[in-house]
Protein backbone atom coordinates (compact mmCIF):
# COMPACT_ATOMS: atom_id res chain seq x y z
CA UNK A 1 -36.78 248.75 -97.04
CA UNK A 2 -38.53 249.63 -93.75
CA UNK A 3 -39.02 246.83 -91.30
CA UNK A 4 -41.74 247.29 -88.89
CA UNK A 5 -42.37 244.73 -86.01
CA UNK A 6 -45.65 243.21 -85.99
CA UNK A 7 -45.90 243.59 -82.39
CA UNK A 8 -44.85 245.34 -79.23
CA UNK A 9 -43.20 244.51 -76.04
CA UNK A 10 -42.32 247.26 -73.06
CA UNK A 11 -40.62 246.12 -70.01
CA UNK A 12 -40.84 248.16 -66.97
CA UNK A 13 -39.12 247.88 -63.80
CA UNK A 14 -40.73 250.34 -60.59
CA UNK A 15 -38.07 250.08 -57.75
CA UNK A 16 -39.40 249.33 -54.52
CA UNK A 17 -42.66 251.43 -55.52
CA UNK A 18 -44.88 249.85 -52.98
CA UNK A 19 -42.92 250.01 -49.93
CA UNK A 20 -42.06 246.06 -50.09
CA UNK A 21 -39.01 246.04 -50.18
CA UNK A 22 -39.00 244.14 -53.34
CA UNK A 23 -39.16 245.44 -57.44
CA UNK A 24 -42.36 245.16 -59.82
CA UNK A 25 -41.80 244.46 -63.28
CA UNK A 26 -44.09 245.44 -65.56
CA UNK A 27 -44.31 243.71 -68.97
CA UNK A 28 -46.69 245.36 -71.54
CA UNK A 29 -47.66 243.35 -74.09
CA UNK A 30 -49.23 244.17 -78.04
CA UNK A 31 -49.16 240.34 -79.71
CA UNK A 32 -49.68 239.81 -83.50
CA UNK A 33 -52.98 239.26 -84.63
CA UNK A 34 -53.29 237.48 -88.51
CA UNK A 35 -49.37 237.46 -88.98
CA UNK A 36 -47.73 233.75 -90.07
CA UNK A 37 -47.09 231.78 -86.89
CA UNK A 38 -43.62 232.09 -87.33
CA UNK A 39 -43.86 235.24 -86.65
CA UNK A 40 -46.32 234.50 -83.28
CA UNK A 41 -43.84 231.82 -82.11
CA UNK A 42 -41.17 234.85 -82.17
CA UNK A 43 -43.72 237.26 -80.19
CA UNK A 44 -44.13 234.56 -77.56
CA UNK A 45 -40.52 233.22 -77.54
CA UNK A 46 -39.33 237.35 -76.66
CA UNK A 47 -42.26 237.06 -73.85
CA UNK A 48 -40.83 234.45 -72.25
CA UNK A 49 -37.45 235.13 -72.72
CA UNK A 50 -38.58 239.41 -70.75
CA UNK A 51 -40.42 237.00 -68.34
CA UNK A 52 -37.09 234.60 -67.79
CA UNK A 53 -34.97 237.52 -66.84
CA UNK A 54 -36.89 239.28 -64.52
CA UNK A 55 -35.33 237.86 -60.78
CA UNK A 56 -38.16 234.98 -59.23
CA UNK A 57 -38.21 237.48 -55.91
CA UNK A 58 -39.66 240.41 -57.70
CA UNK A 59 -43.55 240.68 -58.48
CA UNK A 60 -43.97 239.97 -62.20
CA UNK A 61 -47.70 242.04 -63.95
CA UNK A 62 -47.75 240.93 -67.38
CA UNK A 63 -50.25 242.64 -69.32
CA UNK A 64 -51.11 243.94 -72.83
CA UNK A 65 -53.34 243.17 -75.73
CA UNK A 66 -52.77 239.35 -76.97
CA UNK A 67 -55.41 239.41 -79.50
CA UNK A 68 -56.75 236.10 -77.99
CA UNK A 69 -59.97 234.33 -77.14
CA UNK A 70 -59.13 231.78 -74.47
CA UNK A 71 -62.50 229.57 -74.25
CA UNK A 72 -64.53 228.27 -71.31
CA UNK A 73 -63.04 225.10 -70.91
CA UNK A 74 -61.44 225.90 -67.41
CA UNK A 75 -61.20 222.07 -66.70
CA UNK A 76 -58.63 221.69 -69.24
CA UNK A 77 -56.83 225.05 -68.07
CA UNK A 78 -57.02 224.56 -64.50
CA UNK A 79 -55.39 227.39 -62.32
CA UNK A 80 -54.82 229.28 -65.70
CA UNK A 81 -58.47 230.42 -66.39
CA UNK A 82 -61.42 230.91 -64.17
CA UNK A 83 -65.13 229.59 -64.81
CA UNK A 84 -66.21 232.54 -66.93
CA UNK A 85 -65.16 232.25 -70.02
CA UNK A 86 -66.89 232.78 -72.88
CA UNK A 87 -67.06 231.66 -76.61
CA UNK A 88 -64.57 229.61 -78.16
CA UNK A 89 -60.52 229.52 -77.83
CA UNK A 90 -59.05 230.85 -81.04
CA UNK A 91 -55.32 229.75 -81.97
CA UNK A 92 -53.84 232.94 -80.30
CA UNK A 93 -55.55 232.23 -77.21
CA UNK A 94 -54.16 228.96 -77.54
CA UNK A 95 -50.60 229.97 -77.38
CA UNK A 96 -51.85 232.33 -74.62
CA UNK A 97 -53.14 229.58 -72.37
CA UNK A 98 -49.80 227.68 -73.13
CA UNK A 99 -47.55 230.40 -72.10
CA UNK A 100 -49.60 231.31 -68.69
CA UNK A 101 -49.48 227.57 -67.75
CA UNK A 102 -45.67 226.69 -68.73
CA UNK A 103 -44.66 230.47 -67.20
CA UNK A 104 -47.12 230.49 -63.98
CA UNK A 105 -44.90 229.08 -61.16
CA UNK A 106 -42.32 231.68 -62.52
CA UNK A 107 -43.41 234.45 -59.85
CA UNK A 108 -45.49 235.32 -57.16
């Protein structure tokens, strides 16, 4: 039986690349689209889990294809999305909202 893993997550750390004195951790990012949500809870649980280890000093770019709508309502998601959304938040952008707001004051 082949396993394959219904998503993708890269973690890549440039030393000093900027002159700053300081790392940046890159965190690429492919999230399930129609899979059970069992299986999205895992995605996001290995997210945060890349995100937790990476040191609070160094400058954290997460980025990637979440398969996510995240909605206008920018009241509700204050400091997580701006005021130009559009259409409507679909479940995967809900767990994408979650995870930016419970992860933000992370990193710089």
């Amino acid at each position: 039986m082949v396993y394959l893993c219904p998503w993708l997550l890269t973690l890549i750390v440039l030393h000093d690349p900027l002159g700053h004195k300081t790392n940046t951790t890159l965190i690429s990012a492919y999230a399930p689209m129609t899979n059970p949500d069992e299986i999205k809870d895992r995605f996001y649980e290995e997210l945060d889990s890349l995100n937790s280890s990476v040191p609070q000093l160094e400058m954290l770019i997460i980025l990637g294809d979440f398969n996510a709508r995240v909605g206008t309502d920018h009241q509700a998601w204050q400091n997580v999305i701006g005021n130009h959304g559009i259409g409507k938040c679909n479940s995967n952008g809900l767990l994408l909202l979650r995870f930016v707001r419970f992860t933000q004051p992370a990193h710089h």
